[in-house]
N, C-alpha and C. Protein backbone atom coordinates (compact mmCIF):
# COMPACT_ATOMS: atom_id res chain seq x y z
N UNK A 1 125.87 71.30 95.64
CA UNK A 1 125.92 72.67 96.18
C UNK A 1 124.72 73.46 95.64
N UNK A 2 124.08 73.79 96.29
CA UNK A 2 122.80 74.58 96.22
C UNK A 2 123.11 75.99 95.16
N UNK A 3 122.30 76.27 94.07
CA UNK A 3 122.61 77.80 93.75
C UNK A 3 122.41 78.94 94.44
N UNK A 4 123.57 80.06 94.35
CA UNK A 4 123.63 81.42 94.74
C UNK A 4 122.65 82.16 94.63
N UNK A 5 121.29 82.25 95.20
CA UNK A 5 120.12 83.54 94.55
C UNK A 5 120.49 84.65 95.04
N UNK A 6 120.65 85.83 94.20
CA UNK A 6 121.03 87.01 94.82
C UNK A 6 119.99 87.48 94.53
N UNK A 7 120.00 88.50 95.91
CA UNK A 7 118.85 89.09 96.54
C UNK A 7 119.33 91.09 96.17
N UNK A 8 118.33 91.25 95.65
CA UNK A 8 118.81 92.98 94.99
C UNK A 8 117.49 93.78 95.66
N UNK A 9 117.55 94.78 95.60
CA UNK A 9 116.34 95.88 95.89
C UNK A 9 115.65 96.27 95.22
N UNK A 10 114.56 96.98 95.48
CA UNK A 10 113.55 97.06 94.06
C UNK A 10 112.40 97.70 95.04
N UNK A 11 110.78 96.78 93.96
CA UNK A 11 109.55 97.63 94.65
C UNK A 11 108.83 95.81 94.40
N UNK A 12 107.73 95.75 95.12
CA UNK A 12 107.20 94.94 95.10
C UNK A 12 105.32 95.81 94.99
N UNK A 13 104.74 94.93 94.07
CA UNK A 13 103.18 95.45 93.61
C UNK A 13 102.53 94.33 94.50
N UNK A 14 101.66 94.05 95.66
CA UNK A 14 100.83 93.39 95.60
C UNK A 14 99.37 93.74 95.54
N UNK A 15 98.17 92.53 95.06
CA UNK A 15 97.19 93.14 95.14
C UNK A 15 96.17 93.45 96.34
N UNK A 16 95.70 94.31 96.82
CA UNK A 16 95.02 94.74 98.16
C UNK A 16 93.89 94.54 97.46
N UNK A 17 93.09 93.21 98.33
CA UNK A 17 91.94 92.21 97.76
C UNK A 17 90.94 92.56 99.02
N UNK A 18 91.15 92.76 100.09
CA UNK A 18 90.28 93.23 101.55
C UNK A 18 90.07 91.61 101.96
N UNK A 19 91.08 91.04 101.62
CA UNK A 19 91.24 89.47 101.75
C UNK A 19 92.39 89.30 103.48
N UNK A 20 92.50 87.96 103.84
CA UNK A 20 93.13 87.54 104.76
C UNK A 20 94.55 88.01 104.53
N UNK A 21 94.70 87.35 103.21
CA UNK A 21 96.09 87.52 103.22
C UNK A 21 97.20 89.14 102.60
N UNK A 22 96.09 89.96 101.79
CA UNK A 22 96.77 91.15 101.83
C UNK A 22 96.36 92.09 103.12
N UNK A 23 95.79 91.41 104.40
CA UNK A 23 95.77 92.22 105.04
C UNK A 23 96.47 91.69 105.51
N UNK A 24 97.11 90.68 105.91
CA UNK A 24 98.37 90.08 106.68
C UNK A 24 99.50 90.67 106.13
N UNK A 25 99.81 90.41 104.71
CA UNK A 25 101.00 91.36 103.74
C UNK A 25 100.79 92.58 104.78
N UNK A 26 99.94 93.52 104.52
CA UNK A 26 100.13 94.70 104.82
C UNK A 26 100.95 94.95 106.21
N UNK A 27 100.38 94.20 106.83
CA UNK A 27 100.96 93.96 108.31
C UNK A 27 102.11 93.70 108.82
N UNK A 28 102.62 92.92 107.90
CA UNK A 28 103.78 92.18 108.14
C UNK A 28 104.77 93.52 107.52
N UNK A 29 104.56 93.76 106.18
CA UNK A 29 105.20 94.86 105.90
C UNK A 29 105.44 96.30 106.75
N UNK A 30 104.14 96.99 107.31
CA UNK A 30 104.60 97.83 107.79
C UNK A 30 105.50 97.87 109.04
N UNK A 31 106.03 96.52 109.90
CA UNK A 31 106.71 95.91 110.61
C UNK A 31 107.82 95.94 110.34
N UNK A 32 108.22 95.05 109.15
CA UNK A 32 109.28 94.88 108.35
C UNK A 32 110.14 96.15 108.38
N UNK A 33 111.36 95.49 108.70
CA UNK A 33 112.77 96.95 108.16
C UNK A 33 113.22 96.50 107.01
N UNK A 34 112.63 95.28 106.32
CA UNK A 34 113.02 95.34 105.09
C UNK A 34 112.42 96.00 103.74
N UNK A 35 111.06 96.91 104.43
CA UNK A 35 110.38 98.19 103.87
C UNK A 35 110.71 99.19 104.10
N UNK A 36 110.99 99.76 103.10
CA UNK A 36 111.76 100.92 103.11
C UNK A 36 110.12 101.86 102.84
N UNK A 37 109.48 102.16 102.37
CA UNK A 37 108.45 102.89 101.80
C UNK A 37 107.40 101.87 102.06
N UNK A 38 105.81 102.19 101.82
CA UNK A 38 104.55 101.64 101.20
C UNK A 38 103.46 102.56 101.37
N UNK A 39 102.78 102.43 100.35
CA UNK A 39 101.82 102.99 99.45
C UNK A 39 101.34 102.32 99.32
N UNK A 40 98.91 102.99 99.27
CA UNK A 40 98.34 102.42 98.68
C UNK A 40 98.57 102.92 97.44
N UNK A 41 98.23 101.66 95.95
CA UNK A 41 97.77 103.14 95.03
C UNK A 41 96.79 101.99 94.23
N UNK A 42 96.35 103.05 92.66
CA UNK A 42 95.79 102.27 92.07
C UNK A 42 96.76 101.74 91.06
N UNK A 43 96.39 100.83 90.60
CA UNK A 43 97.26 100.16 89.01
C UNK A 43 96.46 100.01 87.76
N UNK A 44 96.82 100.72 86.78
CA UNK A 44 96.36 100.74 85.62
C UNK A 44 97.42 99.94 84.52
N UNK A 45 96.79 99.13 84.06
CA UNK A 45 97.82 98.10 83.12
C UNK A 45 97.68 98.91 81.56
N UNK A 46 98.78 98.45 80.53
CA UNK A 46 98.49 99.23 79.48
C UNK A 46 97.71 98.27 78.70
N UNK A 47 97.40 98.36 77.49
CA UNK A 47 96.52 98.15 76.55
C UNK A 47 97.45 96.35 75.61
N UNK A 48 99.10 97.11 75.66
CA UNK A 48 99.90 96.03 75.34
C UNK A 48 99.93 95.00 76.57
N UNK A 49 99.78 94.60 78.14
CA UNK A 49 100.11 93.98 78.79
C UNK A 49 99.08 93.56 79.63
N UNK A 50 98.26 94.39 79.15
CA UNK A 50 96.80 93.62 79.54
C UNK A 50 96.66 92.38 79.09
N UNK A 51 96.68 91.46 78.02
CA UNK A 51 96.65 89.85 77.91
C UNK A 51 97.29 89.64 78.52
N UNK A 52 98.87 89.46 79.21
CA UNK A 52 99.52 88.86 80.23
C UNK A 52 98.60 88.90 81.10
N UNK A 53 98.20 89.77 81.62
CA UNK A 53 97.92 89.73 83.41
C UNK A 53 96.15 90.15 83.69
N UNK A 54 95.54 88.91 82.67
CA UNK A 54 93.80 89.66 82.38
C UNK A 54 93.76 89.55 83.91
N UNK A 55 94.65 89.41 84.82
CA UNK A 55 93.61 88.87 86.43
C UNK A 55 93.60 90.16 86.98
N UNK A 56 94.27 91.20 86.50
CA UNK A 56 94.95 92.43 87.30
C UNK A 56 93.80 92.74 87.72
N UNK A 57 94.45 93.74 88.78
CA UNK A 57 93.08 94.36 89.79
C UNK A 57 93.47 95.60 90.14
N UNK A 58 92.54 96.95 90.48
CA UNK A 58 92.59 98.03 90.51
C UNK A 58 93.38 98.39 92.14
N UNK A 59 93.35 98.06 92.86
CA UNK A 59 94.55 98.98 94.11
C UNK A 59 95.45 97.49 94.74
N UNK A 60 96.63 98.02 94.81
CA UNK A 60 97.22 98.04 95.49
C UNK A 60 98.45 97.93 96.28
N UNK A 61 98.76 97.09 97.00
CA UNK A 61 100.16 97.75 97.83
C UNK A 61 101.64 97.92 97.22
N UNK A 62 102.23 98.76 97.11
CA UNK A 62 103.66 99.01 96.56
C UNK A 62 104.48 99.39 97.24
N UNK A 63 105.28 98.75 97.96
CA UNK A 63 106.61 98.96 98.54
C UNK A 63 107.61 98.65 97.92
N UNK A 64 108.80 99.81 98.66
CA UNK A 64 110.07 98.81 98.20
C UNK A 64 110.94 98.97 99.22
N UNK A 65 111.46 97.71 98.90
CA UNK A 65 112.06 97.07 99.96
C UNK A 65 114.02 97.12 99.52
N UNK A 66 114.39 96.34 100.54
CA UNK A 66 116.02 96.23 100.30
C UNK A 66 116.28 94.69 99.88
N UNK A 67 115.55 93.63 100.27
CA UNK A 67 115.57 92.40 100.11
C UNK A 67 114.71 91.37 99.55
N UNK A 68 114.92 91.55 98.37
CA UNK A 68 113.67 90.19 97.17
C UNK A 68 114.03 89.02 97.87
N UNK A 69 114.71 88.33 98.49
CA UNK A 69 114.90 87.31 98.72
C UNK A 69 113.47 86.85 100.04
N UNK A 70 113.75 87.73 100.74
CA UNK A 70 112.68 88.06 101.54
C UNK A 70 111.15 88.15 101.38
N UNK A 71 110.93 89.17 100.01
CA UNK A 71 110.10 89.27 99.49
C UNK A 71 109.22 88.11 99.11
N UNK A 72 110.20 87.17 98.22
CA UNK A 72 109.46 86.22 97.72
C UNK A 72 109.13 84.99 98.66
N UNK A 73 110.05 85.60 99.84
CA UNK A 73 109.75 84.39 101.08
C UNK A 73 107.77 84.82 101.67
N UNK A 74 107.61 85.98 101.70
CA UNK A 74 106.55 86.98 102.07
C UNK A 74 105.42 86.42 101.13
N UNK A 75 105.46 86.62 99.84
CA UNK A 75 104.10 86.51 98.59
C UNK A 75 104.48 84.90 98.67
N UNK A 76 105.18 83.96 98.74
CA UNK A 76 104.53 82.66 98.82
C UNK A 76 103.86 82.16 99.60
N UNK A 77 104.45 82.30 100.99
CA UNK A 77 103.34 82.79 101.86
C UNK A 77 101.95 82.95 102.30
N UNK A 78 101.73 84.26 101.09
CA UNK A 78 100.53 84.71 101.15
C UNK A 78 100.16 84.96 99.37
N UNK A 79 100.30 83.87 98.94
CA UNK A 79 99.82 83.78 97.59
C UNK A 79 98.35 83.85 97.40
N UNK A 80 98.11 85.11 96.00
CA UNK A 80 96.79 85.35 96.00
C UNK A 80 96.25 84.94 94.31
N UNK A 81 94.76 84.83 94.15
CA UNK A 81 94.24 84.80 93.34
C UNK A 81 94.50 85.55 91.97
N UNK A 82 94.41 86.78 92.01
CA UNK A 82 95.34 87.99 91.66
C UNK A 82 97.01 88.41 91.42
N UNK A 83 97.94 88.63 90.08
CA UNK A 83 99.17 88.64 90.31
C UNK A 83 99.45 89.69 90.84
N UNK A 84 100.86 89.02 92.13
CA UNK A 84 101.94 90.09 92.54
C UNK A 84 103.28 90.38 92.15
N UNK A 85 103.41 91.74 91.87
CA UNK A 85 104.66 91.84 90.61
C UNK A 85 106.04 91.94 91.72
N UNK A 86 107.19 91.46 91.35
CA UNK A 86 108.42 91.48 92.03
C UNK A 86 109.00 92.37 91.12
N UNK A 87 109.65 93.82 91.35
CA UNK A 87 110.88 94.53 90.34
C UNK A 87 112.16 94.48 90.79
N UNK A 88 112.62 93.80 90.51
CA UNK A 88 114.33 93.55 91.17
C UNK A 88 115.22 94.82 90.43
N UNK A 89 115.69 95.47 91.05
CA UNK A 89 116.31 96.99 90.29
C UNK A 89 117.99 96.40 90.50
N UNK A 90 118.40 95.93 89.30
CA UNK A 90 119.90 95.47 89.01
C UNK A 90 120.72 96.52 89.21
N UNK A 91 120.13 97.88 88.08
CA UNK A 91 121.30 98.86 87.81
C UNK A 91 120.09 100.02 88.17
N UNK A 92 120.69 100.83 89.53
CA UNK A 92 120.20 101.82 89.58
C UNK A 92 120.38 103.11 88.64
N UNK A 93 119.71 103.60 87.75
CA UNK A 93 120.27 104.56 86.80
C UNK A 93 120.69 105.73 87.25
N UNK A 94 119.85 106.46 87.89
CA UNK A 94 119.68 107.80 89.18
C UNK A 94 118.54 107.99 90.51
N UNK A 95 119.01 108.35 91.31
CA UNK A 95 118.36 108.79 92.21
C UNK A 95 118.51 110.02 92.80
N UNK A 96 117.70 111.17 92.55
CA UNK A 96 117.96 112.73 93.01
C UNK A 96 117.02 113.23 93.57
N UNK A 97 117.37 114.48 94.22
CA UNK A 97 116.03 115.37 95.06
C UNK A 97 115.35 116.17 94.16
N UNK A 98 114.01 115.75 93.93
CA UNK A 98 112.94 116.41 92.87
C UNK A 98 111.80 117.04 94.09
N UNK A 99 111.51 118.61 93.47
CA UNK A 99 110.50 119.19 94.57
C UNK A 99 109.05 118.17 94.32
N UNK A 100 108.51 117.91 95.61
CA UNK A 100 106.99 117.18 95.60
C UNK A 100 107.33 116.01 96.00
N UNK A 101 106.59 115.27 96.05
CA UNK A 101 106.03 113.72 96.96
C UNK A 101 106.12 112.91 96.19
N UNK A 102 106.72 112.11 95.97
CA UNK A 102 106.92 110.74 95.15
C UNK A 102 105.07 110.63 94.87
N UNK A 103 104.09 110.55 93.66
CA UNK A 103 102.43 109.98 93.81
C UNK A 103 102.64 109.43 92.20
N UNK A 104 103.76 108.82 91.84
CA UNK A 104 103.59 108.56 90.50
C UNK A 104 104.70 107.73 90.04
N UNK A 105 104.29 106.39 89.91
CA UNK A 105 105.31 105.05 89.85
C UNK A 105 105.43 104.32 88.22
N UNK A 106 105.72 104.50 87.69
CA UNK A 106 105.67 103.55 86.13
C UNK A 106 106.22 102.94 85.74
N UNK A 107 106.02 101.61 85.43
CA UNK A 107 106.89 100.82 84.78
C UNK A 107 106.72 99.80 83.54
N UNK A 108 107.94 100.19 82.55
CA UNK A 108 108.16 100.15 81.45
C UNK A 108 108.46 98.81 81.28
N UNK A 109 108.47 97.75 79.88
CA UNK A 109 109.81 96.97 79.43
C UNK A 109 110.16 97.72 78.70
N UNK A 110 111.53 96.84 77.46
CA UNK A 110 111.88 97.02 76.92
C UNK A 110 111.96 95.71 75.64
N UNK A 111 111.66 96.30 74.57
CA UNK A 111 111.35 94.81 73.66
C UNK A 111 112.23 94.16 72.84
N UNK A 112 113.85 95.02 73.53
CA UNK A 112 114.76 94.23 72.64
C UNK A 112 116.20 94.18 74.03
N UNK A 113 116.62 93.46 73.99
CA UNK A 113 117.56 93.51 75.45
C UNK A 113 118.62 94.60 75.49
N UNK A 114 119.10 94.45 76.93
CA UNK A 114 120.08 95.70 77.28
C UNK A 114 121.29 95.97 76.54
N UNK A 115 121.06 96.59 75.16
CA UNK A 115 122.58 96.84 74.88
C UNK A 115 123.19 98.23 75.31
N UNK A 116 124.44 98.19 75.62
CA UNK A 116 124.93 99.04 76.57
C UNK A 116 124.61 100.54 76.23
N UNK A 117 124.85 101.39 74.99
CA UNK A 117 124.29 102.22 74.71
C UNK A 117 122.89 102.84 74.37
N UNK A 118 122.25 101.93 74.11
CA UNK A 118 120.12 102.33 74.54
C UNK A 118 120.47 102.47 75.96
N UNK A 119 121.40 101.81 76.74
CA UNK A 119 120.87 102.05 78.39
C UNK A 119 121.24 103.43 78.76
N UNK A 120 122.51 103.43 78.38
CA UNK A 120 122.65 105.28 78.78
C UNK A 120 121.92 105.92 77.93
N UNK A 121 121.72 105.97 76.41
CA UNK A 121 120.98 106.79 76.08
C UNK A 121 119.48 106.89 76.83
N UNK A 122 118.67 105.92 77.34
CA UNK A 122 117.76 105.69 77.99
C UNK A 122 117.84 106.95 79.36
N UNK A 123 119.12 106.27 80.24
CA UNK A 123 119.29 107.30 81.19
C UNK A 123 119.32 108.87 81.15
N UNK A 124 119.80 109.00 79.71
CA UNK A 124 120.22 110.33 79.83
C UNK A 124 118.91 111.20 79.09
N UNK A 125 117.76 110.43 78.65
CA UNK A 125 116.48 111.05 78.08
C UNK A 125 116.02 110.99 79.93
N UNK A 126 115.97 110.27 80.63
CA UNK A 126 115.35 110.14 81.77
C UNK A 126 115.83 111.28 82.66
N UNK A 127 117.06 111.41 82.81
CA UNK A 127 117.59 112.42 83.37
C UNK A 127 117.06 113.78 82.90
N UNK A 128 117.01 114.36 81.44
CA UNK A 128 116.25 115.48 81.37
C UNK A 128 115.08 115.99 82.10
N UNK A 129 114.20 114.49 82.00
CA UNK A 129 112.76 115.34 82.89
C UNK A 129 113.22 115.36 83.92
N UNK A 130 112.88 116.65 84.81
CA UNK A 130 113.08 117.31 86.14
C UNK A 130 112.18 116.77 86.55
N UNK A 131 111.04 115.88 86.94
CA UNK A 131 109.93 115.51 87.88
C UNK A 131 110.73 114.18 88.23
N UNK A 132 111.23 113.21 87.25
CA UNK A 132 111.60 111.76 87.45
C UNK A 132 112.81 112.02 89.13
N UNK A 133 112.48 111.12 89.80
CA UNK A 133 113.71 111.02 90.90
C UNK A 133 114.04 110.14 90.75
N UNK A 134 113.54 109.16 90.74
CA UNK A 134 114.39 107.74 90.78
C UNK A 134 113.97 107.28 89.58
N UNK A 135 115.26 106.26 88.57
CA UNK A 135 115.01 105.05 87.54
C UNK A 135 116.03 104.20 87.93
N UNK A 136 115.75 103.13 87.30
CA UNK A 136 116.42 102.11 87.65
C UNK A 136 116.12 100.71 86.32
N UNK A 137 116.85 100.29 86.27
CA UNK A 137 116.49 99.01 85.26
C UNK A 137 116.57 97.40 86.23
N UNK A 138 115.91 96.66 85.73
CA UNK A 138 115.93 95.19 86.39
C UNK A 138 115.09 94.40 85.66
N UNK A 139 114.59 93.20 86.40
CA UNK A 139 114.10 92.02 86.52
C UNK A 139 112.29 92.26 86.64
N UNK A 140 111.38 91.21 86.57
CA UNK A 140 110.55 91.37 87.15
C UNK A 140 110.22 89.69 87.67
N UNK A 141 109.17 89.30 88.48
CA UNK A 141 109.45 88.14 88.74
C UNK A 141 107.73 88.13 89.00
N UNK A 142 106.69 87.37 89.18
CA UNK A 142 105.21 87.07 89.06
C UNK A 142 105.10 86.36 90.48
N UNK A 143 104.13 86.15 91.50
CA UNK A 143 103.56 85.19 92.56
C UNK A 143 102.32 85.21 92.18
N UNK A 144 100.90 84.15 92.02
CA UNK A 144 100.03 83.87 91.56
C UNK A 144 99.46 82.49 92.17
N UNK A 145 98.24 82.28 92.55
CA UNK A 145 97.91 80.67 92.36
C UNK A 145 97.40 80.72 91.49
N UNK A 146 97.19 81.16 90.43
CA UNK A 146 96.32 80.54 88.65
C UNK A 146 97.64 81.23 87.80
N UNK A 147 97.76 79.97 87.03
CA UNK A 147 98.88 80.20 86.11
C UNK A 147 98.29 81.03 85.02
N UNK A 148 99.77 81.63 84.32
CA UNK A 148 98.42 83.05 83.71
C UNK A 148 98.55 82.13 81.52
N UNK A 149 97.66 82.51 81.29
CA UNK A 149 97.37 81.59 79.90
C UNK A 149 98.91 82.08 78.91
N UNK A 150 98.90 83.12 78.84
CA UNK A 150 100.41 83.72 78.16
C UNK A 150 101.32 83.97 79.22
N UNK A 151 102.88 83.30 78.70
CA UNK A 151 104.16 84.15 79.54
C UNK A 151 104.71 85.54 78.93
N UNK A 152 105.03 86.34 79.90
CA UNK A 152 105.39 87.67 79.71
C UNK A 152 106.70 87.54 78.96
N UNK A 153 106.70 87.88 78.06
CA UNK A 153 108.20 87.53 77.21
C UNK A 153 109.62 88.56 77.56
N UNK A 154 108.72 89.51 78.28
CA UNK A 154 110.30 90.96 78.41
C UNK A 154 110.38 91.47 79.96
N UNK A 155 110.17 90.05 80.80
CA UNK A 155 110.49 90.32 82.48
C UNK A 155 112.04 90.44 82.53
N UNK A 156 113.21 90.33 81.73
CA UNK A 156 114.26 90.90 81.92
C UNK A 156 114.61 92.11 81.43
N UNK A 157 113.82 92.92 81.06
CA UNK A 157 114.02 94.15 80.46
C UNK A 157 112.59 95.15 80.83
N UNK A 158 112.89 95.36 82.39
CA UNK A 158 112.09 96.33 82.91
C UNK A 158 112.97 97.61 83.48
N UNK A 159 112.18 98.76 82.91
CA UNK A 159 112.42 99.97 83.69
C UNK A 159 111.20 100.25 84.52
N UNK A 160 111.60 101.21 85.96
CA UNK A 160 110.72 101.77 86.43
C UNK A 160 111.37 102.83 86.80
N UNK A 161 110.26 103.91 86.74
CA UNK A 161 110.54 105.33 87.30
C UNK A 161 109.47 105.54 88.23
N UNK A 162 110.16 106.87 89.37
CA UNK A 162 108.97 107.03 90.27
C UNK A 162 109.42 108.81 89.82
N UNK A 163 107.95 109.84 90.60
CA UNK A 163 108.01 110.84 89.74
C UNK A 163 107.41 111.48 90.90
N UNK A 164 107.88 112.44 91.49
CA UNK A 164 107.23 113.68 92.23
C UNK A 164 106.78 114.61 91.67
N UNK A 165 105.70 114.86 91.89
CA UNK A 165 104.75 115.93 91.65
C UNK A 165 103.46 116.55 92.36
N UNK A 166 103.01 117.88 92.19
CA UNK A 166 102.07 117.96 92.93
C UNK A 166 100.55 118.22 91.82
N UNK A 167 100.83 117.67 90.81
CA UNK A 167 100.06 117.64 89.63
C UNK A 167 99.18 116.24 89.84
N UNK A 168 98.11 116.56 89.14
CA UNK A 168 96.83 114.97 89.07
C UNK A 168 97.56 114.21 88.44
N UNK A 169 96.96 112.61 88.98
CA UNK A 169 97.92 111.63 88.23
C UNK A 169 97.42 111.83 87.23
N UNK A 170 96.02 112.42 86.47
CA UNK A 170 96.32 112.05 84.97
C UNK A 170 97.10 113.13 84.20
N UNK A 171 97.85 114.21 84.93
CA UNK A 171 98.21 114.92 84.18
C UNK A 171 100.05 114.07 83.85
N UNK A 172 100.42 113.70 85.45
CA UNK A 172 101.48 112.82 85.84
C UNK A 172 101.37 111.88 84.36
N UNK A 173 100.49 111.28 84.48
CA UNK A 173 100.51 109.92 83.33
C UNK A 173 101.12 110.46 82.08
N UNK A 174 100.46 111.52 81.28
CA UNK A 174 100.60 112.56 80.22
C UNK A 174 102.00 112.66 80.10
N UNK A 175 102.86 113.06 81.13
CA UNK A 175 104.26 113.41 81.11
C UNK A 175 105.24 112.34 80.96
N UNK A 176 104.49 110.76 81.66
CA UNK A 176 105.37 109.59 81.22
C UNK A 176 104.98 109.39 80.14
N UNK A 177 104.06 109.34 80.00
CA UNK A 177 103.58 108.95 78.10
C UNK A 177 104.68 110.22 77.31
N UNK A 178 104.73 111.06 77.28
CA UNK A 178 105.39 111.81 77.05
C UNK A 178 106.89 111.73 76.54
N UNK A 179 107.46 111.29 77.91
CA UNK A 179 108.61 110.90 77.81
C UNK A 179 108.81 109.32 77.45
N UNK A 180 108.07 108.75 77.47
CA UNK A 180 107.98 107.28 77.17
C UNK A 180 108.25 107.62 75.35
N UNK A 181 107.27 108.54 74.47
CA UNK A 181 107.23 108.36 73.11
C UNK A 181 108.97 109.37 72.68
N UNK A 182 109.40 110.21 73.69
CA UNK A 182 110.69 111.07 73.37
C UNK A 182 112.11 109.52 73.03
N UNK A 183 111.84 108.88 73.89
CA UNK A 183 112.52 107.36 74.44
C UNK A 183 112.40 106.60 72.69
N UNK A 184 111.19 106.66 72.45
CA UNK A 184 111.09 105.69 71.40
C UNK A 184 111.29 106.45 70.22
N UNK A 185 110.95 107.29 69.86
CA UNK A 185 111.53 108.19 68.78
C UNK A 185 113.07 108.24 68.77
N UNK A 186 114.00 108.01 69.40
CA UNK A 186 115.15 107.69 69.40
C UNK A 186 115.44 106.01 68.88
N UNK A 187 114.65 105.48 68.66
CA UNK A 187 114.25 104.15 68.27
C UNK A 187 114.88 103.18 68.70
N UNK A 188 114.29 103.47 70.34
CA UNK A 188 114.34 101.97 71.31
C UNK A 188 112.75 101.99 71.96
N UNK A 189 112.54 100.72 71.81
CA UNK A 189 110.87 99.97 71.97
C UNK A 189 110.90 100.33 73.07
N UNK A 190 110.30 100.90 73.65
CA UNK A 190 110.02 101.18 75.61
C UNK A 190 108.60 101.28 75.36
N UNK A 191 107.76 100.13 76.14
CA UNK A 191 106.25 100.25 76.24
C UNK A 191 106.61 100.02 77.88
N UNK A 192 104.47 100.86 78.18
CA UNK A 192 104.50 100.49 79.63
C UNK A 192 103.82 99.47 79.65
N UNK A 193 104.48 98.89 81.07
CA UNK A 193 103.74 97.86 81.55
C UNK A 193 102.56 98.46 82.16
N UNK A 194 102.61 99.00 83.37
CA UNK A 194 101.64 99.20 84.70
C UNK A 194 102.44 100.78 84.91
N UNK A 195 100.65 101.72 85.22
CA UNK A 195 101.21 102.45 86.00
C UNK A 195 100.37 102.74 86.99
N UNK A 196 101.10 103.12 88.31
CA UNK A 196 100.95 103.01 89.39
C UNK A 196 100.50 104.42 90.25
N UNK A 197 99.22 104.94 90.22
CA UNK A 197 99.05 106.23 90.95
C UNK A 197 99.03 106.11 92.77
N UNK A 198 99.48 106.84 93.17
CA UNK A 198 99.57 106.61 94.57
C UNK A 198 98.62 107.98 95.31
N UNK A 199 97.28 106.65 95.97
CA UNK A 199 96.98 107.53 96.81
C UNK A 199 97.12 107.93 98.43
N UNK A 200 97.97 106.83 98.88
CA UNK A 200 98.02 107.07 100.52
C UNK A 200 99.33 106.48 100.98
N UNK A 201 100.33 107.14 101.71
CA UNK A 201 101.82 106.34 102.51
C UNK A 201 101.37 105.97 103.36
N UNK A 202 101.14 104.28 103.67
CA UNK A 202 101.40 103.67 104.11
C UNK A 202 102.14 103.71 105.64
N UNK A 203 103.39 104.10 104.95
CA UNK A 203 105.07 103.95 105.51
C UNK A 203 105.78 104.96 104.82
């Protein structure tokens, strides 16, 4: 009997290379009803997760979708030189109406696993800032043709937040860093992975 893969919702990062195949991605996606959103943006990796992913590359596509199962049917597909990040969002934390345009995506691990109280306490520092609309905790999952020299050790312990505002992303960035160090001063490890400025909808 074959195993059960369950298929959850989330955001998918791929990289927009001006190549065959992220222009096919793109295509196929804005088609897709299993895109809910897409955005170009840029991606800035942090300083800690830069050795995982030396291949990273500066723009591109971020959707999210309703179906990873799908997803990963999509990036094998069209597997690129460059990694594409999968965020599988297990436990949605909140989702609310914040004034401004979703232009500001970040995502965190976490360097010690989900014990049940860091997660609400987590939520409930997240919930204070009024810009955050959506968090969520999950998975992350890699598509690549060059295997990368180090494995990412904390792809089960990702947060991401997305953040409306009508502020510059670097001021945007400032406010997750912000709340990223409020998070850890409560003394749970939350580093970022990638953050994600958005300059154009897509979808």
């Amino acid at each position: 009997m074959s195993k059960l893969e369950l298929s959850y919702s989330g955001y998918v990062c791929a990289p927009y290379l001006h190549n065959h195949d992220s222009i096919d991605l793109k295509e196929i996606w804005t088609k897709s009803k299993n895109i809910e959103e897409m955005y170009f943006v840029t991606g800035t990796f942090s300083s800690e997760s830069k050795p995982y992913f030396s291949d990273s590359t500066n723009h591109y596509i971020l959707a999210k979708f309703n179906d990873s199962e799908q997803i990963s049917k999509d990036l094998a597909a069209h597997n690129q030189e460059k990694t594409s990040f999968v965020f599988n969002i297990k436990d949605g934390l909140f989702e609310r109406e914040v004034q401004g345009d979703t232009n500001f995506v970040s995502v965190y691990y976490l360097e010690y696993g989900d014990e049940g109280d860091d997660l609400q306490d987590i939520a409930n520092l997240l919930l204070k800032r009024d810009k955050i609309e959506v968090a969520g905790l999950g998975n992350m999952n890699t598509f690549c043709l060059n295997s990368s020299k180090f494995t990412f050790p904390y792809s089960e312990n990702i947060v991401v937040i997305e953040v409306a505002s009508e502020k510059s992303h670097q001021s945007v960035k400032k406010y997750c860093d912000q709340t990223r160090r409020d998070i850890n001063r409560k003394g749970m490890t939350m580093t970022n992975l990638m953050s994600l400025s958005i300059l154009e909808k897509l979808k």
